[in-house]
Structures are given as C-alpha cells and as structure tokens.
Protein backbone atom coordinates (compact mmCIF):
# COMPACT_ATOMS: atom_id res chain seq x y z
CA UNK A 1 -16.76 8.03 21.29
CA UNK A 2 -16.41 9.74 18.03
CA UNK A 3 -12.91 9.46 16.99
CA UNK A 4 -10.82 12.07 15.14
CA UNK A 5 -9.38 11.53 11.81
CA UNK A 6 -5.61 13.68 11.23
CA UNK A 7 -4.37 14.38 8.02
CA UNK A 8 -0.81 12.91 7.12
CA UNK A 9 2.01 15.32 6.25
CA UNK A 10 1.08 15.59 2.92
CA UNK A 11 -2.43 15.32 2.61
CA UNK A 12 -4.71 18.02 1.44
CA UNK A 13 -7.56 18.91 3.90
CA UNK A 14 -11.10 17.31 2.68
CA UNK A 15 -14.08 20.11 1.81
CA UNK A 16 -15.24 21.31 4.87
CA UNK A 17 -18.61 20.73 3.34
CA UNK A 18 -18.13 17.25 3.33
CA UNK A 19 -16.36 16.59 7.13
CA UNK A 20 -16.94 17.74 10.05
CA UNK A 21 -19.88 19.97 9.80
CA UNK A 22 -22.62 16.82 8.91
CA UNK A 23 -21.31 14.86 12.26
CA UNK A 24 -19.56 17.25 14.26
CA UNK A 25 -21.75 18.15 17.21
CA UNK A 26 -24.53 15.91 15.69
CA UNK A 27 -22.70 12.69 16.88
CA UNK A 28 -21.28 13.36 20.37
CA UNK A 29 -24.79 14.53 21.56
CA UNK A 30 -26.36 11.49 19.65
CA UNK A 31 -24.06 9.02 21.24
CA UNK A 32 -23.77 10.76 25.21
CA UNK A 33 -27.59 11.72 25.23
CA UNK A 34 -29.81 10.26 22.57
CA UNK A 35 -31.86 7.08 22.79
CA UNK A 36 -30.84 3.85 21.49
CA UNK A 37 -33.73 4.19 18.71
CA UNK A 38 -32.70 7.56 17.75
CA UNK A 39 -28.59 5.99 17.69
CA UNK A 40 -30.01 3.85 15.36
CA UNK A 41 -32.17 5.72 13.08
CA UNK A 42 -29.61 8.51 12.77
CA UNK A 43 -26.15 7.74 13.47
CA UNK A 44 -25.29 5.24 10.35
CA UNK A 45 -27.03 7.84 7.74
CA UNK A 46 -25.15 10.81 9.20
CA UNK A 47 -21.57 9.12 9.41
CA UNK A 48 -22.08 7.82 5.74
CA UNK A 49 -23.21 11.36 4.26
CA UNK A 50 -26.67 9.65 3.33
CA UNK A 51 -28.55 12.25 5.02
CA UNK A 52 -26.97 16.11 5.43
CA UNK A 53 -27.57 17.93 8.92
CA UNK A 54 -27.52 20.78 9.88
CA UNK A 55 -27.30 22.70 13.06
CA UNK A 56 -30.19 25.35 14.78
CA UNK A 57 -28.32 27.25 17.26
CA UNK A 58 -27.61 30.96 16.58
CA UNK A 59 -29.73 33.68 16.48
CA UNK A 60 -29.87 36.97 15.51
CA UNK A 61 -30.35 38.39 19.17
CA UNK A 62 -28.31 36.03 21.11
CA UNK A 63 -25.20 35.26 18.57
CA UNK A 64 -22.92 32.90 21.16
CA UNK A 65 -24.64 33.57 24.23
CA UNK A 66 -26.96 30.70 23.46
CA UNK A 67 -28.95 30.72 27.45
CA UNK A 68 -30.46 34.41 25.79
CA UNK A 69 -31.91 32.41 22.34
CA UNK A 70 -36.13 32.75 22.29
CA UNK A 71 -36.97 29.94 19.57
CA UNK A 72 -39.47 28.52 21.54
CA UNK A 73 -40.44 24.80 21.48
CA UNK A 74 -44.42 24.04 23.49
CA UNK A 75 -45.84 20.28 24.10
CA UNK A 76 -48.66 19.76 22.45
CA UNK A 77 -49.63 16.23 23.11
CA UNK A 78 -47.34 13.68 20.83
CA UNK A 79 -45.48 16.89 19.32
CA UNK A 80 -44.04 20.00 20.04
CA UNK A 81 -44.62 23.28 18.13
CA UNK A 82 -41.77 25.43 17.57
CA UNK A 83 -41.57 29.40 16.75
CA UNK A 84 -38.88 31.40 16.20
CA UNK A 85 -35.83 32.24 13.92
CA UNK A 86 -32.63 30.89 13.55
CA UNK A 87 -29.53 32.34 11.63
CA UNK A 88 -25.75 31.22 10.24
CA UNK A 89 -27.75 27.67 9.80
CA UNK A 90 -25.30 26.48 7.07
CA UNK A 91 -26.90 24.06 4.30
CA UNK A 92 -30.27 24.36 5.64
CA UNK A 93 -31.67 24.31 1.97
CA UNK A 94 -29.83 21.06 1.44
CA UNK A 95 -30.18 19.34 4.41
CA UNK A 96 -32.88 15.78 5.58
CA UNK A 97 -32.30 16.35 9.25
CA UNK A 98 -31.18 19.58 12.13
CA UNK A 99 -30.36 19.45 15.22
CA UNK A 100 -32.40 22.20 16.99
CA UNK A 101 -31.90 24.33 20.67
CA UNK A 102 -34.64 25.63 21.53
CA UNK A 103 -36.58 27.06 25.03
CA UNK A 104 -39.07 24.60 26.14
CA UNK A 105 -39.07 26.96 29.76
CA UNK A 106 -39.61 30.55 29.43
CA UNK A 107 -36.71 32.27 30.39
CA UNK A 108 -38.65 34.11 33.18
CA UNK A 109 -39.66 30.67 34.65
CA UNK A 110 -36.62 29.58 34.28
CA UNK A 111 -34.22 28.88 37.86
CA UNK A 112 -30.60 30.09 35.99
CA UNK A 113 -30.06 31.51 32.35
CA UNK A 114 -29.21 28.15 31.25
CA UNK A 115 -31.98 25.98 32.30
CA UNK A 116 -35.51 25.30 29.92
CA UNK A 117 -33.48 24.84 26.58
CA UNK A 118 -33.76 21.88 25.00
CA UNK A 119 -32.33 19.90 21.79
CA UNK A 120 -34.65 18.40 18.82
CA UNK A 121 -33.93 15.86 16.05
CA UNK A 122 -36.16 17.80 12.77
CA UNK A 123 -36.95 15.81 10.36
CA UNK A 124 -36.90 18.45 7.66
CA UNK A 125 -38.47 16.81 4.58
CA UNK A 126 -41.68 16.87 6.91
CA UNK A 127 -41.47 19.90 7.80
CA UNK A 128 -40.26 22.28 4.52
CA UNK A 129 -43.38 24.35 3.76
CA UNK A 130 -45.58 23.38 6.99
CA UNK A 131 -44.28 26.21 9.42
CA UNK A 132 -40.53 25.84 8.04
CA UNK A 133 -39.22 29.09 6.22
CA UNK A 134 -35.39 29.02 4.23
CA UNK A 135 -33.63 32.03 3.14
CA UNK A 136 -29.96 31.79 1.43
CA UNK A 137 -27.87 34.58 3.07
CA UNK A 138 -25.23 35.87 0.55
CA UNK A 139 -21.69 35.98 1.97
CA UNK A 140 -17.75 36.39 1.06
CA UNK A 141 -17.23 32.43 0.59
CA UNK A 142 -19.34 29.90 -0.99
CA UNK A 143 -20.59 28.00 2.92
CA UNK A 144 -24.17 28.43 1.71
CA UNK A 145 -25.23 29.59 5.00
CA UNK A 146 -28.68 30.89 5.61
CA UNK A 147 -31.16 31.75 7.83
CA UNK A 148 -34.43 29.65 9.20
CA UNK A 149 -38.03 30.59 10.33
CA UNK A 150 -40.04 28.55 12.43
CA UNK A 151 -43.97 28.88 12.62
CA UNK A 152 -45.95 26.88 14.11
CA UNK A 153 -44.02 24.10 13.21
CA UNK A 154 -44.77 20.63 14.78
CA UNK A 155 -41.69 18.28 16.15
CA UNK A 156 -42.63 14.71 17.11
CA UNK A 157 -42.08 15.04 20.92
CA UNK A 158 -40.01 11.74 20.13
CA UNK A 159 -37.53 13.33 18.69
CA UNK A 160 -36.62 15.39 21.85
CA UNK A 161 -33.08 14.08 23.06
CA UNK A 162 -32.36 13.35 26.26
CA UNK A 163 -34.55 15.00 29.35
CA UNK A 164 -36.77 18.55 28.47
CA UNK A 165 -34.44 21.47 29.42
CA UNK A 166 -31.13 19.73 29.79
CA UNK A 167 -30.36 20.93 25.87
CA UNK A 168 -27.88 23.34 27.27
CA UNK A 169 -26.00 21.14 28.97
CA UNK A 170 -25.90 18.64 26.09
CA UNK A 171 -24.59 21.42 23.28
CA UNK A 172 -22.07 22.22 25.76
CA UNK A 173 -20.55 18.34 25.76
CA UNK A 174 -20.68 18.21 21.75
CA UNK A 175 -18.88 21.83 21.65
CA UNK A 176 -15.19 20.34 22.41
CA UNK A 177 -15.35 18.06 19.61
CA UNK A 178 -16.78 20.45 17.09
CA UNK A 179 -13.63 22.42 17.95
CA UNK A 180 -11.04 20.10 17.81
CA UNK A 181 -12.42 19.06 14.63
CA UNK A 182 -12.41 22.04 13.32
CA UNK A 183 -9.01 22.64 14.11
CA UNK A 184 -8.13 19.58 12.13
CA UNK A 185 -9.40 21.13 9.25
CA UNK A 186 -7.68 24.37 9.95
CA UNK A 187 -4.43 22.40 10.09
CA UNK A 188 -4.94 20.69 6.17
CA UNK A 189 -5.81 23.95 5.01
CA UNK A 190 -3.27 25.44 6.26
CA UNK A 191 -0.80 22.67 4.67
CA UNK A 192 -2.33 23.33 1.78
CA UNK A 193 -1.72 26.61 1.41
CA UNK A 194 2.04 26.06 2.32
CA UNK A 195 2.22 23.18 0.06
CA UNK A 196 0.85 26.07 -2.76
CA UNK A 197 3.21 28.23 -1.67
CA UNK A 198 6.56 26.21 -1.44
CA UNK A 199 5.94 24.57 -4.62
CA UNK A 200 5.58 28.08 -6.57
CA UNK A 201 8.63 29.61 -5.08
CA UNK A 202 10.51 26.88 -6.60
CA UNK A 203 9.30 27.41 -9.84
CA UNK A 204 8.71 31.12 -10.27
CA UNK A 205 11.79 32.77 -11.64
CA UNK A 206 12.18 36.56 -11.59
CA UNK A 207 15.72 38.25 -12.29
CA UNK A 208 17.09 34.98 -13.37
CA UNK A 209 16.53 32.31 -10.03
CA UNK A 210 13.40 31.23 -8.50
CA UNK A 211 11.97 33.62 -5.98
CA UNK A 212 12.59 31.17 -3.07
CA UNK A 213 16.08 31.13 -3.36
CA UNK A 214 15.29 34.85 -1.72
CA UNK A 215 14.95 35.10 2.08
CA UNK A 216 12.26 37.41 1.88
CA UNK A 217 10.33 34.91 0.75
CA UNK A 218 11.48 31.87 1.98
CA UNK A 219 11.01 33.12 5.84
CA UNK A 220 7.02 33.89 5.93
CA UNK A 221 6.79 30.30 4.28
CA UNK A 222 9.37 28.40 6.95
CA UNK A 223 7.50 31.06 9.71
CA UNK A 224 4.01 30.15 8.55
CA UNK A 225 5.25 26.05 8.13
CA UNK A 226 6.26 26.32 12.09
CA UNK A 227 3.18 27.84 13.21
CA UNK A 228 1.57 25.38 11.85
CA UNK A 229 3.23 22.20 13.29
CA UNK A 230 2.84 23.59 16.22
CA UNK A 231 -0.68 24.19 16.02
CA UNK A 232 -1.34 20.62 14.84
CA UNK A 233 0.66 19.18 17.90
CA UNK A 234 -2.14 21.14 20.16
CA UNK A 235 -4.68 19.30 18.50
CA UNK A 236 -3.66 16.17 18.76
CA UNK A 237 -3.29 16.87 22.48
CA UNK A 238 -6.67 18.01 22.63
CA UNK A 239 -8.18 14.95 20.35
CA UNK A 240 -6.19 12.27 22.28
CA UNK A 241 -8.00 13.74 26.04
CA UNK A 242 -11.32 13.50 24.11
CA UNK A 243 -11.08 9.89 23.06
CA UNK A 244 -9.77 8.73 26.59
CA UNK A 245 -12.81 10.79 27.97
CA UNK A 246 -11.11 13.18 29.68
CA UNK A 247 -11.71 17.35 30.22
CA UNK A 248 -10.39 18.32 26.99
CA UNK A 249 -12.19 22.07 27.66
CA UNK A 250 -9.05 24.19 27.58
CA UNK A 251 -6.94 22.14 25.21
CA UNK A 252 -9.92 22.03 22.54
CA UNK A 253 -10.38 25.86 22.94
CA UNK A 254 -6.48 26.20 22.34
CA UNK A 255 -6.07 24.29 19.55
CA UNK A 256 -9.28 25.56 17.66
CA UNK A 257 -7.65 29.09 18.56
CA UNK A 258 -4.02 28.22 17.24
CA UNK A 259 -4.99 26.10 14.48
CA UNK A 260 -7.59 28.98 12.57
CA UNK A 261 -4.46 31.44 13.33
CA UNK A 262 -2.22 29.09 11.46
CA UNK A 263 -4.26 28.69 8.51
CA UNK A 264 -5.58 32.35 8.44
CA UNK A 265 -1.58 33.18 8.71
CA UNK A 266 -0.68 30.24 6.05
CA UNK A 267 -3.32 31.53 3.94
CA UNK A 268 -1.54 35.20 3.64
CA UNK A 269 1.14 34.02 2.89
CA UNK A 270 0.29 32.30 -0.27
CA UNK A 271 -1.31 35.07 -1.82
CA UNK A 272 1.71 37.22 -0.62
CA UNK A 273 4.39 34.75 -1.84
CA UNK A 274 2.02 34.29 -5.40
CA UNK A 275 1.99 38.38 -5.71
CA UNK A 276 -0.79 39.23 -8.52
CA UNK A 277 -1.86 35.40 -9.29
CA UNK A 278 -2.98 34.59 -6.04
CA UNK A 279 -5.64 37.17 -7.05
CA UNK A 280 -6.55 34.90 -10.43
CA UNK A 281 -9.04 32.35 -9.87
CA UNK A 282 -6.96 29.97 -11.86
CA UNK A 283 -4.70 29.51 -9.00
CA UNK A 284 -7.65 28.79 -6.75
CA UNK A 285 -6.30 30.63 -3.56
CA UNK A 286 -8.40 33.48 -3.86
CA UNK A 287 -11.03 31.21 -3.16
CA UNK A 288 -9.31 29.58 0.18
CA UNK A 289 -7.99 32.74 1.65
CA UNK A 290 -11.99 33.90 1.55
CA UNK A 291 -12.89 30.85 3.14
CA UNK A 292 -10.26 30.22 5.89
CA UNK A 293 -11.20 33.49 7.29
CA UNK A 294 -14.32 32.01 8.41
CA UNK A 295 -12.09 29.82 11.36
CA UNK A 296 -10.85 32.67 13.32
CA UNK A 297 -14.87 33.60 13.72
CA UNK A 298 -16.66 30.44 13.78
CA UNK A 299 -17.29 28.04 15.29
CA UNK A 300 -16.84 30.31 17.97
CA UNK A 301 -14.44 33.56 17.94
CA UNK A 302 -11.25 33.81 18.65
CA UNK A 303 -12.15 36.47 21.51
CA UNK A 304 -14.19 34.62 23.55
CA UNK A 305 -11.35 31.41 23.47
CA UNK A 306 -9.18 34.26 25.01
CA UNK A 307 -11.59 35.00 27.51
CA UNK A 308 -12.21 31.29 28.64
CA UNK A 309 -8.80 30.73 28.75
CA UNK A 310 -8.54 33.80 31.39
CA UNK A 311 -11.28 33.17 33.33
CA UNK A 312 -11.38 28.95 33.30
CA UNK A 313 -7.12 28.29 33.02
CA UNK A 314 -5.82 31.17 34.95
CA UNK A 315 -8.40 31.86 36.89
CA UNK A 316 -8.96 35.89 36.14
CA UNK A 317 -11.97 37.19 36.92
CA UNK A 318 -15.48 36.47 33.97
CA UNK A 319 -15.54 39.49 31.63
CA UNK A 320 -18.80 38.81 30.55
C-alpha cells in the first residue's frame, strides 16, 4: 500500500513537480493490478524519480467523464496500436514512461459506458517520433502541461495491466490516493503561504508599528491558519482509511475539496496581507498564488466533489 508522507508544522510543501504527480496514481494501480514483472521493472525507478511518468487520461471531448474518451488501443499480434489524442498530459516532453486509458472495445460494443477501456504502461523513449506527437500548451503557471497525439503507435501488448477492458475500474482505485495526496500538498502550500504572511506582518511597519499589530490584518491570517488545520485533520482521516484498506471514497473527495480551498484561501491572503509586493516577483508569491489555483480544478473540480458528495454521502439524486 502506498503510504502517505505529511508535512510537519513547519515544513514547506515539496515542488509539486517532484511529489506526487510521478507516483500518484502510477503506484496504486501498479501495486493492486499490475504483474509482478511489471512491479518490478517499474515501481523502484518511479518511487526514486529515476524515470518521470506521466499520466494519459483527459481528452479534449470527454474532460472528466473518462467512459466517453475515444483514444483507441487494437491487438495486433504481440502489440497494440493506439490512435487518438490526449490533453492536460503534464511533463509529457520530459517524461521515460505514461500510464495510458484507452478503449480497447468500441463504445458501441461495449455492455455499459464504462466497460472496453483499458490501462497501458508506454515506454516513451520507444515511441517519441514513431506515431507519438508532443505539443507544450502555454498556461498561467509554469506545470508544463501539454497535449499528446497518438498515430499508429505500437504498445507491447505486455505492457497492458491487469485484464483488457477492466482499465476503468483500475483508474477508479488509484483516484482516492491521487486525491488525498494532493490534498497533502494543498495543505504545505497553504502553510507556506501563512508562514509568508505571518512573518511579514511582523516586520512591515506602516504609521509607526508593524501592520499585524492591526486586526484587519491579523484576522484573514488567524481565519486562513484555521481553515487550514482543519483541512489537514480531513486528510489525515482520509490517508489513515487508505492505508488500513478501507473505503476512503468520500473522505478523500472531502479533503482534496477542503484542502485546495485552504490553500487557494491562504494564498489570497498573502498577496492581500503583502499589498503591492506580493505582486513583485522578488517575493515569489505571485508565482504560488498562480499555481495553487490549479487545486480547486484539478485533479478533479471542486464541482463534481460537491456532486459526489450529494449523490454517494447523502444520497440525493445523480445530477449528471
């Protein structure tokens, strides 16, 4: 079971770039679903950061309703070739190896919306320039996102994981702890951005006394500090009913949900609290208030957490 790593009080959240995204959903589907073999060809390599992943899932058609993608993956004796388009594929241009969802059943032939999808292990230093297209998309923070065109390109039908057209099934177990992990991030950036914050209240003087000797200021910082906390207690909920194995659905939903609020409501606050310099790059906050807006979107959106929470915890009817 992949286990989750908090920050201490203190402790300033790692790059995103360098956590969770290289292992997050790439390790619980490895380790539920893949074969030994692939465990340990890939596993080692991806924990360590000597090979970068990325992941194939969106598309431009289908966004988070992932049973409606039409990258299409067809046997052809020891391989499978794969056509289609993929977008939001962050690193792509940097990364060895991707975990791919694609339809290996035509959605017409398939018996529900979710059935005929399965997952791939690419190997993507054999397949960059043989059917394998990369194009940087240009965005408000610096994720290096991008999106990915498949042509005719060929997948060694051993690197299929698990049984052909179970892939749905398998994203769907790796989701949870792509969320909660997530939400750990949230959580240091958020302390970060309080830490920022708190530290240039005391020091900033205007009419003769620092600025956080001033209520106006001190409450978003104590208000953003609590929301916070709290957020962080939800993911440790959710973390410690993934590592026992237990349904963690509703708690990892919550805490993804509370903890990008926190550190999209954290982040405000700095730049409110630093006035015109957090505008200045100096101060570097410009930089992590573009970025932390990211959370409240993706992994998944805030919306749809809302909706799953309706439909799957208090039992109102599906909305979509």
């Amino acid at each position: 079971m992949q286990r989750m790593i908090f920050l201490e009080e203190n402790q300033l959240a790692p790059a995103p770039e360098v956590s969770s995204f290289n292992i997050t959903m790439i390790g619980p589907v490895l380790i539920q679903f893949g074969t030994e073999e692939q465990k340990r060809r890939f596993l080692p390599r991806a924990a360590n950061i000597d090979d970068w992943w990325c992941q194939g899932f969106s598309e431009p058609g289908a966004g988070s309703d992932l049973a409606a993608l039409k990258t299409a993956a067809k046997r052809d004796g020891g391989h499978y070739v794969v056509n289609g388009q993929k977008i939001w594929t962050s690193r792509a241009e940097h990364s060895d190896l991707m975990l791919l969802l694609a339809r290996t059943t035509p959605r017409e032939r398939a018996k529900k919306r979710t059935e005929g999808l399965s997952v791939f292990l690419v190997d993507m230093r054999e397949v960059k320039g043989k059917g394998l297209t990369i194009r940087p998309i240009r965005t408000m923070m610096n994720h290096a996102t991008t999106e990915v065109f498949f042509e005719n390109m060929r997948v060694r039908a051993e690197n299929l994981i698990g049984v052909e057209g179970e892939g749905f099934r398998y994203i769907l177990s790796g989701m949870n702890a792509e969320r909660i992990l997530i939400a750990a991030e949230c959580i240091g950036d958020a302390k970060w951005f309080i830490q920022k914050a708190t530290a240039y209240a005391g020091e900033r003087s205007v009419f003769g006394r620092p600025i956080g000797q001033n209520q106006g200021v001190q409450f978003p910082i104590a208000r953003a500090y609590i929301g916070m906390r709290a957020a962080e207690l939800m993911v440790r909920e959710a973390a410690a009913l993934y590592e026992a194995g237990e349904d963690c659905g509703a708690e990892a939903n919550m805490a993804k949900h509370l903890a990008a609020e926190a550190s999209w409501a954290s982040a405000d606050m700095c730049v409110q609290t630093h006035g015109g310099f957090g505008f200045a790059e100096e101060f570097d906050i410009e930089r992590k208030f573009r970025e932390t807006r990211l959370y409240t979107v993706a992994p998944i959106s805030t919306n749809l957490i809302l909706s799953y929470v309706a439909e799957h915890v208090l039992g109102l009817p599906r909305s979509y």
